[in-house]
C-alpha atoms as a PDB file:
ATOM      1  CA  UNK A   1     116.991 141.596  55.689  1.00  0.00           C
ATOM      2  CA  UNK A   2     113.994 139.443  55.468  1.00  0.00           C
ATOM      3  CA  UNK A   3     114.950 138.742  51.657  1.00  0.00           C
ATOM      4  CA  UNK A   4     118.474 136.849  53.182  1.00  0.00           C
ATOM      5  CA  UNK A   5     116.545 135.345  55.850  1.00  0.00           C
ATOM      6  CA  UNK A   6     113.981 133.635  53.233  1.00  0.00           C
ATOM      7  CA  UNK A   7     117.235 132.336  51.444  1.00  0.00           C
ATOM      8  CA  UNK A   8     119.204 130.925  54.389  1.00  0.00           C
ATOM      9  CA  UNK A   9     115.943 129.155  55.231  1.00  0.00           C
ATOM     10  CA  UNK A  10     115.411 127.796  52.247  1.00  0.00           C
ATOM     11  CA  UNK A  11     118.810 126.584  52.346  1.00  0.00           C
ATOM     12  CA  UNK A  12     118.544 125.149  55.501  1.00  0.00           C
ATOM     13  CA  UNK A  13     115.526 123.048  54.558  1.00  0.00           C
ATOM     14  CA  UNK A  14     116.775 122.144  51.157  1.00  0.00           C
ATOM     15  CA  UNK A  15     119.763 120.747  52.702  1.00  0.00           C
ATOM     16  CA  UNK A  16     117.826 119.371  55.291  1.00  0.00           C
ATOM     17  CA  UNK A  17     115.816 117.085  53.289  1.00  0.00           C
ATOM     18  CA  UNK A  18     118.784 116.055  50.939  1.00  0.00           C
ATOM     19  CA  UNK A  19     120.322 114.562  53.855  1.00  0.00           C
ATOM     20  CA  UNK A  20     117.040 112.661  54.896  1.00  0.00           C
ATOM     21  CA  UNK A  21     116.706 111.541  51.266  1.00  0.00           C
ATOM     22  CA  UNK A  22     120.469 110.220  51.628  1.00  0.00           C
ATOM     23  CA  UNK A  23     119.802 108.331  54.198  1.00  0.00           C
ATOM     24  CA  UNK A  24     116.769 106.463  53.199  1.00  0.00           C
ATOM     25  CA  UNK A  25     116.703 104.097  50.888  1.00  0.00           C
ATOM     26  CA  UNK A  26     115.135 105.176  46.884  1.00  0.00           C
ATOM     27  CA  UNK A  27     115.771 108.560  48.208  1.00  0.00           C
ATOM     28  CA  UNK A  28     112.337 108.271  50.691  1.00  0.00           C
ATOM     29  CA  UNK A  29     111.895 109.848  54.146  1.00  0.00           C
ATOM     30  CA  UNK A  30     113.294 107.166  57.109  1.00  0.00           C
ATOM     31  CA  UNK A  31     110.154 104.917  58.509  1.00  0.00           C
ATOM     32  CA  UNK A  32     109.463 106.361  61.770  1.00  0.00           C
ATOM     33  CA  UNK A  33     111.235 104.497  64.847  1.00  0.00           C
ATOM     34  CA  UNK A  34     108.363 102.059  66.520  1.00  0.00           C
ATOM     35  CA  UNK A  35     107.997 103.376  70.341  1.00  0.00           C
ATOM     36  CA  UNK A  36     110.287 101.123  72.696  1.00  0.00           C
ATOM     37  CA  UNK A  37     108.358  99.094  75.079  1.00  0.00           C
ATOM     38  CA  UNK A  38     108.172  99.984  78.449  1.00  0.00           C
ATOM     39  CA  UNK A  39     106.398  98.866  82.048  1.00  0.00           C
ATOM     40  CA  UNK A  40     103.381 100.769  82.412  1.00  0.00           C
ATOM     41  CA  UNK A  41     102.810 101.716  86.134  1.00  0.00           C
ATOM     42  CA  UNK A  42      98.925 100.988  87.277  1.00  0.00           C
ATOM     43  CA  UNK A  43      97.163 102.015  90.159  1.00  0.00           C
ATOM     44  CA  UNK A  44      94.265 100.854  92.229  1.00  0.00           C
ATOM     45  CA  UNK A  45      92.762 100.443  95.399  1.00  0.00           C
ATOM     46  CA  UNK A  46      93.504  97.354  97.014  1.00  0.00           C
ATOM     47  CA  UNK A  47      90.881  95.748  99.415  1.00  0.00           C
ATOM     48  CA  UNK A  48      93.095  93.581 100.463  1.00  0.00           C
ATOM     49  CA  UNK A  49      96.230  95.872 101.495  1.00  0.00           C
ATOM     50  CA  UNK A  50      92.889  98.223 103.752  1.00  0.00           C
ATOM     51  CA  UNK A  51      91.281  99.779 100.161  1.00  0.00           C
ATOM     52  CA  UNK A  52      94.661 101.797 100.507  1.00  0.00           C
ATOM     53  CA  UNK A  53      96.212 102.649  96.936  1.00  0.00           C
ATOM     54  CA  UNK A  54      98.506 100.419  95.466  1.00  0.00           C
ATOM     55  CA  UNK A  55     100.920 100.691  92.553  1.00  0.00           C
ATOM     56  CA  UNK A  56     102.282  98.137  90.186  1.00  0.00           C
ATOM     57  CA  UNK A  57     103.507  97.776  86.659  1.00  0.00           C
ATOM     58  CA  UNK A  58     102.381  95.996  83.503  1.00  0.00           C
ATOM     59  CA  UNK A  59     104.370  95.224  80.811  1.00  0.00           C
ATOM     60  CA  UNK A  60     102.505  94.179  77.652  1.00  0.00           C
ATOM     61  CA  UNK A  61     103.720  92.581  74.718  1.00  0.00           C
ATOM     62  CA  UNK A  62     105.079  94.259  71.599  1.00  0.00           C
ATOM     63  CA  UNK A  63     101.642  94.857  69.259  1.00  0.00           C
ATOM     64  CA  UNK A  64      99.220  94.655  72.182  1.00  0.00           C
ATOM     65  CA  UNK A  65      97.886  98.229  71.297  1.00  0.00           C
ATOM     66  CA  UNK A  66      97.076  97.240  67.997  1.00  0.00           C
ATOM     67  CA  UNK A  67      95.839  93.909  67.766  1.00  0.00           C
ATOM     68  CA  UNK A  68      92.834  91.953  69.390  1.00  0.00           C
ATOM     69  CA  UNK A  69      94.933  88.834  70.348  1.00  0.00           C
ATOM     70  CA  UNK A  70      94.924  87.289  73.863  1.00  0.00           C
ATOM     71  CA  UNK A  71      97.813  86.741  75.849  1.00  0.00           C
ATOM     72  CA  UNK A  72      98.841  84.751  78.834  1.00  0.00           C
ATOM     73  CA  UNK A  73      99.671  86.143  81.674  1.00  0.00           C
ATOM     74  CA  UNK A  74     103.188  85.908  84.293  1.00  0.00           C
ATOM     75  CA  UNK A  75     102.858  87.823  87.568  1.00  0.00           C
ATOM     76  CA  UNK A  76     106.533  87.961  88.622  1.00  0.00           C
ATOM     77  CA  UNK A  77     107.558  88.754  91.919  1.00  0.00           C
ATOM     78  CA  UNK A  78     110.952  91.024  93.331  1.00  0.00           C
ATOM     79  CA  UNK A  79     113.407  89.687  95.921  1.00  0.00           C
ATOM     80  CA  UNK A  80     113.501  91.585  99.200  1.00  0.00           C
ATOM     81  CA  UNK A  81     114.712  94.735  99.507  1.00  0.00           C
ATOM     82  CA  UNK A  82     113.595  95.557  95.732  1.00  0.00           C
ATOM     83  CA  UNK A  83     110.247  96.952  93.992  1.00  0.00           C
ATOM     84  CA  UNK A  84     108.524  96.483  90.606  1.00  0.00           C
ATOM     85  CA  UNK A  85     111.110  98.392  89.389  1.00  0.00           C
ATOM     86  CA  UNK A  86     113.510  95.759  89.916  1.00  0.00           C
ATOM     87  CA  UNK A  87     113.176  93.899  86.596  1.00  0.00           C
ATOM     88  CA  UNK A  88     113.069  96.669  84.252  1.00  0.00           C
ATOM     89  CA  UNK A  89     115.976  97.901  85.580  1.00  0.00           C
ATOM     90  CA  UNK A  90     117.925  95.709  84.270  1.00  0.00           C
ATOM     91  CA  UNK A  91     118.718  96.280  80.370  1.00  0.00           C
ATOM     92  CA  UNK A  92     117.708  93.017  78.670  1.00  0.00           C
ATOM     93  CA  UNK A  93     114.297  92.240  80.831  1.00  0.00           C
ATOM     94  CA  UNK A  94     111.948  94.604  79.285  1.00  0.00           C
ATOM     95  CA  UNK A  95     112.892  94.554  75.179  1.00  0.00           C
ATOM     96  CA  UNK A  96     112.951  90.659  75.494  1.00  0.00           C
ATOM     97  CA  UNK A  97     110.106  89.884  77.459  1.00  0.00           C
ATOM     98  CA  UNK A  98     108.542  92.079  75.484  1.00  0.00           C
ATOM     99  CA  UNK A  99     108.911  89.720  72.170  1.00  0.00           C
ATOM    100  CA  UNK A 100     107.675  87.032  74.253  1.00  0.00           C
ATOM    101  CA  UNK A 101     103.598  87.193  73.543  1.00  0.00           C
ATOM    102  CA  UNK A 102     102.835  87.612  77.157  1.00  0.00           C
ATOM    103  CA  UNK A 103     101.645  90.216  79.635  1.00  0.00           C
ATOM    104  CA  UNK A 104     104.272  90.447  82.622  1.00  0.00           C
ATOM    105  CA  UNK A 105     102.492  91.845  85.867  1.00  0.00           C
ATOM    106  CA  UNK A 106     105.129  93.200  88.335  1.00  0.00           C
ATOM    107  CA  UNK A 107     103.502  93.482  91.679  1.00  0.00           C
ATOM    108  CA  UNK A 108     105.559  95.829  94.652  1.00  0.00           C
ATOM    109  CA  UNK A 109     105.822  93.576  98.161  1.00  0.00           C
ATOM    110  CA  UNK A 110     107.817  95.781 100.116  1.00  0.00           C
ATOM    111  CA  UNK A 111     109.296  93.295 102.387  1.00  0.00           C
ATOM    112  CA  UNK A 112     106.176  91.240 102.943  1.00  0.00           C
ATOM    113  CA  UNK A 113     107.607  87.557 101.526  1.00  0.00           C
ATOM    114  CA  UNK A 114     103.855  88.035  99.461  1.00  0.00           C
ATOM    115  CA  UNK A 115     102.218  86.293 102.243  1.00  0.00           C
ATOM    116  CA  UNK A 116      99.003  86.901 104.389  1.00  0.00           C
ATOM    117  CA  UNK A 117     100.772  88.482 107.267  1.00  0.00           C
ATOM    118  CA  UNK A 118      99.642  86.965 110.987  1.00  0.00           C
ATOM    119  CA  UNK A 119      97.915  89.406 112.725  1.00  0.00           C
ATOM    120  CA  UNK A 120      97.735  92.321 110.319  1.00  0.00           C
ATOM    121  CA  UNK A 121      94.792  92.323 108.615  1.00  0.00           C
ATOM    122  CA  UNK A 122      95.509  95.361 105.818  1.00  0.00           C
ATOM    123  CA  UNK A 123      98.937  93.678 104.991  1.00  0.00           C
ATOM    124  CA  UNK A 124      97.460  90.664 102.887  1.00  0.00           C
ATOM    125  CA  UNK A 125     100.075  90.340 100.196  1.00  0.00           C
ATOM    126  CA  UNK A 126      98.922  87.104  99.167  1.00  0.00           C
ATOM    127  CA  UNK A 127      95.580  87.896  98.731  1.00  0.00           C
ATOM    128  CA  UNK A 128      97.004  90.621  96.996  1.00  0.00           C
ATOM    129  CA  UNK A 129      98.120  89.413  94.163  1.00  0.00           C
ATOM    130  CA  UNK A 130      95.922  85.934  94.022  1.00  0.00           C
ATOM    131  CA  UNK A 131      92.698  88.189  93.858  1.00  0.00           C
ATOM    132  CA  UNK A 132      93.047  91.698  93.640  1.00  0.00           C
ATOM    133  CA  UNK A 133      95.604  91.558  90.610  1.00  0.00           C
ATOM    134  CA  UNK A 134      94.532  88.642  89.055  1.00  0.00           C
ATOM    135  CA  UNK A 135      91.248  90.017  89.217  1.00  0.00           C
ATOM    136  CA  UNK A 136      92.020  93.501  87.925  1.00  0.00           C
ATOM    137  CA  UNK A 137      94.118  92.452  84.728  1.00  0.00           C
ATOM    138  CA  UNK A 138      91.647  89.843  83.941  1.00  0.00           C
ATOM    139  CA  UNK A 139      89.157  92.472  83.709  1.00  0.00           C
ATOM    140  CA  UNK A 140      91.519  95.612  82.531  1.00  0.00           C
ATOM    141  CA  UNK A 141      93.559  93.406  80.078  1.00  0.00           C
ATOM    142  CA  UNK A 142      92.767  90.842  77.228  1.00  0.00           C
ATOM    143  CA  UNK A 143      94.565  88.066  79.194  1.00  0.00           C
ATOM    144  CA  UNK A 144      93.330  84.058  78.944  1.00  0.00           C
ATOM    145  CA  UNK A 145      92.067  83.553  81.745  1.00  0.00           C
ATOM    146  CA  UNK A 146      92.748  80.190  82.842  1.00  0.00           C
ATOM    147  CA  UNK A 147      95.423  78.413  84.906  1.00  0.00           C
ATOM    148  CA  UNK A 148      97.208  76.881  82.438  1.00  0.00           C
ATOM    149  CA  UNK A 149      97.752  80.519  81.065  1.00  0.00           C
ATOM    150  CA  UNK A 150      98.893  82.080  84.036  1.00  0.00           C
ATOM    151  CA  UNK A 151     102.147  81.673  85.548  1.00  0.00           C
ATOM    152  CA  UNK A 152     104.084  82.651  88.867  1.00  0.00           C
ATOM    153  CA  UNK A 153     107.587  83.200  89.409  1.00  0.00           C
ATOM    154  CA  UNK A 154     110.290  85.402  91.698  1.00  0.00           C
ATOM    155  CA  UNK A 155     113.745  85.785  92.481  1.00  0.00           C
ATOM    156  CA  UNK A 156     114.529  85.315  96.163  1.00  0.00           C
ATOM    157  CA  UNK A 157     112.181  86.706  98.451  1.00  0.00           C
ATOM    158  CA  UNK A 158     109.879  86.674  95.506  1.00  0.00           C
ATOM    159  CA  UNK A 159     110.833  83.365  94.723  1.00  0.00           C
ATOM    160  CA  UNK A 160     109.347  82.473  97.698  1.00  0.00           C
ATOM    161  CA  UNK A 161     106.145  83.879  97.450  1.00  0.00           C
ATOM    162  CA  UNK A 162     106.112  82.683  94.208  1.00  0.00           C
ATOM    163  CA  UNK A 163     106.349  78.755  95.418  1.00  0.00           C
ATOM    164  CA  UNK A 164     103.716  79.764  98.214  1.00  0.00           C
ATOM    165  CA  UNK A 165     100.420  81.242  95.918  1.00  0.00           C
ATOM    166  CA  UNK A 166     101.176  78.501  93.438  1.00  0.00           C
ATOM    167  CA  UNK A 167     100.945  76.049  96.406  1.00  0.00           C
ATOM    168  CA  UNK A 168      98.190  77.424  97.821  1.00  0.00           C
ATOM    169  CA  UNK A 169      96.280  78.470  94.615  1.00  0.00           C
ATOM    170  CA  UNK A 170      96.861  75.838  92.217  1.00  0.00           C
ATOM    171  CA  UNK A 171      93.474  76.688  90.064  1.00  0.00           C
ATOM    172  CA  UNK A 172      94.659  80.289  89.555  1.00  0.00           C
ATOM    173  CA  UNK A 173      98.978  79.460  88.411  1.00  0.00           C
ATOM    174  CA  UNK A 174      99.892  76.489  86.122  1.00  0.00           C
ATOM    175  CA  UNK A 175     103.664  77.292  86.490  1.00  0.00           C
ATOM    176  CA  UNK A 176     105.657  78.148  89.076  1.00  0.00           C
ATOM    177  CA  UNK A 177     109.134  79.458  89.482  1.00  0.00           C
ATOM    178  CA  UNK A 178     111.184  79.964  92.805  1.00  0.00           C
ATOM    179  CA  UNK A 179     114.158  80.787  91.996  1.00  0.00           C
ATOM    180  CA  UNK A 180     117.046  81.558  94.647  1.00  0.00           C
ATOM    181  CA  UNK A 181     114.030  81.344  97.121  1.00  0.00           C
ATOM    182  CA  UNK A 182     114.352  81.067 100.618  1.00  0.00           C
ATOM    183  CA  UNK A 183     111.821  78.240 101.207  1.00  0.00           C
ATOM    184  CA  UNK A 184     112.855  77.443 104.481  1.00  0.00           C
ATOM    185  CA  UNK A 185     112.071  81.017 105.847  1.00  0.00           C
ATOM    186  CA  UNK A 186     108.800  79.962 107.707  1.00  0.00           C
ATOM    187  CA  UNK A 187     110.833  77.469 109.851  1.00  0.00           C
ATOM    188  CA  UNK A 188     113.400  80.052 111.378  1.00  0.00           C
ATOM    189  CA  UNK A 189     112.828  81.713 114.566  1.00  0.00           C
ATOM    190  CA  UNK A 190     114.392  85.140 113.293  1.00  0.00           C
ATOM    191  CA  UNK A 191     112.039  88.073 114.408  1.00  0.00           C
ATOM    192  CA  UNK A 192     111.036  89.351 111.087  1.00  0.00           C
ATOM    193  CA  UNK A 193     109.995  85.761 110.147  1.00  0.00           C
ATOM    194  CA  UNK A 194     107.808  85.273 113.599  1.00  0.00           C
ATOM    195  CA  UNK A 195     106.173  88.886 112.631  1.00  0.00           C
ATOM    196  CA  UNK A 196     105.230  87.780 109.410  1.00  0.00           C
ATOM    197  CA  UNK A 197     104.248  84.050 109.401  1.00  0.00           C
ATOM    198  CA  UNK A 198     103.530  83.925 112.763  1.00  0.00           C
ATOM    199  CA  UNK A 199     104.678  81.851 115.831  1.00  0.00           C
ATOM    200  CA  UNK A 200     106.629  78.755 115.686  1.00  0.00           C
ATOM    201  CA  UNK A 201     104.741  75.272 115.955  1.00  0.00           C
ATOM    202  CA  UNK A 202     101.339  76.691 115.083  1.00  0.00           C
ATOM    203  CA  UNK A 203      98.612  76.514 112.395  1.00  0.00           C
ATOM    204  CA  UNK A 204      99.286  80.154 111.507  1.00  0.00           C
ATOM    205  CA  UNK A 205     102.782  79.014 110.391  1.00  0.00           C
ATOM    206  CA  UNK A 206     102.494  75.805 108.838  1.00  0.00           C
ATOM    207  CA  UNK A 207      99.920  77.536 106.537  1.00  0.00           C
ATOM    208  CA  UNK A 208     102.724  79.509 105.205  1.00  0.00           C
ATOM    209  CA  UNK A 209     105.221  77.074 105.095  1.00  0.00           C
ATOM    210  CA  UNK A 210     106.071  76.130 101.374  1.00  0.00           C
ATOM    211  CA  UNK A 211     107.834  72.842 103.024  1.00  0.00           C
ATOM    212  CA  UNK A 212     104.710  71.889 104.545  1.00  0.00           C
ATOM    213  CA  UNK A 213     102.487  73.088 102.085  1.00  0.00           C
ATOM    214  CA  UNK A 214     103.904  70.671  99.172  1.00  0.00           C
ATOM    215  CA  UNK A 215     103.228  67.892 101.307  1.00  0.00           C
ATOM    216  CA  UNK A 216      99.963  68.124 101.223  1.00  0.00           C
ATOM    217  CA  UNK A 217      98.756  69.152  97.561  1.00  0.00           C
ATOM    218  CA  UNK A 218      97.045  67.204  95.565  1.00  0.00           C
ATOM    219  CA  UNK A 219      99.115  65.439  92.759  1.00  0.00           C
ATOM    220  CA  UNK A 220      96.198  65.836  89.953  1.00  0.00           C
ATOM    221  CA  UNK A 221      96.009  69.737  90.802  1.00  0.00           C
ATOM    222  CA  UNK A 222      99.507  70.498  91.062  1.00  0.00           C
ATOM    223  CA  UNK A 223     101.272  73.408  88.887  1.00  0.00           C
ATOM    224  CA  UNK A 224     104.457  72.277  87.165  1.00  0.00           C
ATOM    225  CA  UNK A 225     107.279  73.334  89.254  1.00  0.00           C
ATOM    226  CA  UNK A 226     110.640  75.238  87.544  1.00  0.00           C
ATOM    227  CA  UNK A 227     113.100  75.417  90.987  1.00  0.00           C
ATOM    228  CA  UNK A 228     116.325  76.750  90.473  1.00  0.00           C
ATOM    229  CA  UNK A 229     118.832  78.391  92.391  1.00  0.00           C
ATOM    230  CA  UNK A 230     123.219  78.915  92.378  1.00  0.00           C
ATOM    231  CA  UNK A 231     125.508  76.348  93.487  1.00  0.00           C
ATOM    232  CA  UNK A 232     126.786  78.890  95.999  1.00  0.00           C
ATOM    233  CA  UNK A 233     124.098  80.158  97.290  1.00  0.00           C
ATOM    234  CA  UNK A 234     123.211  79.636 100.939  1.00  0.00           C
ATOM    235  CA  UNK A 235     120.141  78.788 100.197  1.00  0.00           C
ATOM    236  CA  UNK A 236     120.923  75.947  98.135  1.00  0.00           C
ATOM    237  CA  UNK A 237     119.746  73.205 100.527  1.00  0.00           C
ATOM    238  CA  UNK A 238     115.746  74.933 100.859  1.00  0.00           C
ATOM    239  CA  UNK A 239     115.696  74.460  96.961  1.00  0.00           C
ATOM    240  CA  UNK A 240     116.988  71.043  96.840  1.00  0.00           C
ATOM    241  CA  UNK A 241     114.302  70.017 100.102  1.00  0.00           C
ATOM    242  CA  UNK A 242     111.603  71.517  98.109  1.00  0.00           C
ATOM    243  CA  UNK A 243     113.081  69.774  95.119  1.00  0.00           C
ATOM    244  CA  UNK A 244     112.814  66.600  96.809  1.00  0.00           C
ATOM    245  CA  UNK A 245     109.617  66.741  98.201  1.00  0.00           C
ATOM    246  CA  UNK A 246     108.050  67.855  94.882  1.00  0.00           C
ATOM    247  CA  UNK A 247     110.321  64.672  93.230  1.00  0.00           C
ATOM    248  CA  UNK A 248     108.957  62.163  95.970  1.00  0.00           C
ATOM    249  CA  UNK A 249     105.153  63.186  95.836  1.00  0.00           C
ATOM    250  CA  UNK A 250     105.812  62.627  92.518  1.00  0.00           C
ATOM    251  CA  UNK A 251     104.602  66.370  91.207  1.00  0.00           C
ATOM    252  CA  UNK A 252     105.657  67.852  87.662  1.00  0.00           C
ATOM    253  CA  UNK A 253     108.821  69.859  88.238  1.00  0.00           C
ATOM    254  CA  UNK A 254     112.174  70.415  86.952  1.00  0.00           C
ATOM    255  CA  UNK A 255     115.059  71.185  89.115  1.00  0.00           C
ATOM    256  CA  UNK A 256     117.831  73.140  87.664  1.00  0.00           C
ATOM    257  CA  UNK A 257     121.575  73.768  90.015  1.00  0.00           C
ATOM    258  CA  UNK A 258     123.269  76.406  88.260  1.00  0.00           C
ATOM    259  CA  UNK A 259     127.145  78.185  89.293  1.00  0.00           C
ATOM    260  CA  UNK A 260     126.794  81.360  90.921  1.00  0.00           C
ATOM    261  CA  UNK A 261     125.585  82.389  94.128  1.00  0.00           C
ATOM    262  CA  UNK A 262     122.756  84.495  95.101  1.00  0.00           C
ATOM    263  CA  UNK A 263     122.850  87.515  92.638  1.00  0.00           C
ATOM    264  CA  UNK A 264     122.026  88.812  89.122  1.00  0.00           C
ATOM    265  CA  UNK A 265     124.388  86.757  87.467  1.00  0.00           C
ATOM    266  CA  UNK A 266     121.821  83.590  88.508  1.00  0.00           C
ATOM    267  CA  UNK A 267     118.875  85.513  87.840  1.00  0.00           C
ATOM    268  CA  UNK A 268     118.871  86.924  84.454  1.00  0.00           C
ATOM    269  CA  UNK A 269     119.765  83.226  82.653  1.00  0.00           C
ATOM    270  CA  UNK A 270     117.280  81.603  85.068  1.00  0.00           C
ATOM    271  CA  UNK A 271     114.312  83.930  84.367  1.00  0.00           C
ATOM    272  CA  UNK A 272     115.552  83.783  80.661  1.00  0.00           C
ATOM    273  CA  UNK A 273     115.012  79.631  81.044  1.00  0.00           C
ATOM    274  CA  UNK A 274     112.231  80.470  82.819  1.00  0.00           C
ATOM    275  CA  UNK A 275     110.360  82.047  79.504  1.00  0.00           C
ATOM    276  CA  UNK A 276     111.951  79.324  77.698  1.00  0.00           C
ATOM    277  CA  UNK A 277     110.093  77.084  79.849  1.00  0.00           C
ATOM    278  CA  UNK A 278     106.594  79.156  79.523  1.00  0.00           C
ATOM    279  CA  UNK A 279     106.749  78.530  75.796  1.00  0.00           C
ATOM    280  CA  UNK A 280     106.460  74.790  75.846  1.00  0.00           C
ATOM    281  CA  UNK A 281     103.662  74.671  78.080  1.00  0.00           C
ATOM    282  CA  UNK A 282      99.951  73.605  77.360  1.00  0.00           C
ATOM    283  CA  UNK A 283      97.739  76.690  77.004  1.00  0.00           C
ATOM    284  CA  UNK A 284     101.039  79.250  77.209  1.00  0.00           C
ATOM    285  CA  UNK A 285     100.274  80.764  73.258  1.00  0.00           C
ATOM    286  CA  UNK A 286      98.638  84.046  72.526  1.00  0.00           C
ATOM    287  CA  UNK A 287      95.229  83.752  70.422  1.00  0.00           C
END
């Protein structure tokens, strides 16, 4: 018994290996298959969100473990009703922006619009992401550290918050990229809106009013604006406002009208144009 047993397993692996020699090339073993990448889920305490815990995800470049090269950084931000799950989830984000020689930082903002909500002092989504994150992966991460290679963009609700912690932290973002964004929100008198930016007419809401808010930046510190959104959208005529605004102050932006409406079909070729974008920038090149 054990003498047929040796021989069937010695058959087994002789065959085995013939096939593996087949199928390489000069008859030698296949190269391993190089790990996919994938969004790496972090998380810390935020002082800003009450020193509760807070998760997010980080996806780094392809080679990061294995180099010592530095890489710009874009914090990009869901649309409402989504998490930081939202952009790996769909099949092209994560192998492409991987290739792209830049670490993608993928807060989660619930339904907070990323701002500083009035009143509620342990919901500071802004702050969030302006200092806690940026401080974290600056420190965790071999980023370069300066504005012109760090960049914020979003989809929708995102989009949004993008426009509003590039407006209102031009030294920490470069770029910017609302796209589908609601920009208009903080004007409305819907209830979610008055919970979260406050109540109409007053400081609390002008200071987290992207309409306002470009009015009043300073042309030499401005971040370059990329503001897109579908020609079907609803929200078409917040983008264009901003738009003009930026185009009358005279700010660096480009304004992009696309077809589609406010869906996935927009955002995937707009975030694609987005890294596009990113590479032609000053400072945007790993070192």
């Amino acid at each position: 018994m054990r003498l047929v047993t040796s021989r069937v397993g010695r058959a087994l692996v002789l065959a085995l290996a013939s096939i593996a020699a087949a199928a390489a090339p000069n008859g030698q073993a296949p190269a391993p298959e190089a790990p996919r990448p994938m969004a790496r889920t972090v998380r810390i305490t935020s002082p800003s969100l009450g020193n509760s815990e807070y998760a997010f995800a980080v996806l780094l470049p392809n080679g990061y473990d294995s180099s010592t090269t530095r890489y710009p950084v874009l914090y990009l931000l869901h649309g409402g009703g989504q998490t930081h799950t939202a952009f790996p989830s769909r099949g092209w984000f994560t192998p492409e922006a991987a290739t792209r020689d830049m670490i993608v930082v993928l807060p989660n903002g619930g339904r907070s619009f990323f701002v500083n909500a009035a009143g509620q002092p342990d919901a500071r989504y802004e702050d969030l992401v302006a200092r806690d994150l940026v401080d974290y992966v600056d420190s965790h991460y071999r980023t370069l550290a300066t504005r012109e290679s760090r960049a914020i963009a979003g989809i929708s609700m995102g989009g949004f918050g993008s426009a509003l912690i590039a407006l209102r932290h031009p030294d920490l973002f470069g770029t910017a990229g609302p796209l589908s964004a609601p920009l208009a929100s903080a004007r409305t008198d819907s209830p979610a809106p008055l919970q979260i930016f406050g109540a109409p007419g007053t400081d609390e809401r002008r200071a987290r009013d992207p309409l306002t808010l470009v009015t009043q930046l300073d042309p030499g510190s401005s971040p370059f604006f990329y503001v897109a959104c579908g020609l079907d959208d609803s929200l078409l005529p917040a983008s264009r406002e901003f738009a003009r605004l930026l185009a009358d102050r005279g700010l660096p932006h480009r304004y992009v009208e696309v077809p589609g409406n406010h869906s996935w079909n927009v955002w995937d070729s707009q975030l694609r144009a987005f890294f596009d974008l990113l590479a032609t920038r000053p400072g945007w090149k790993a070192k």
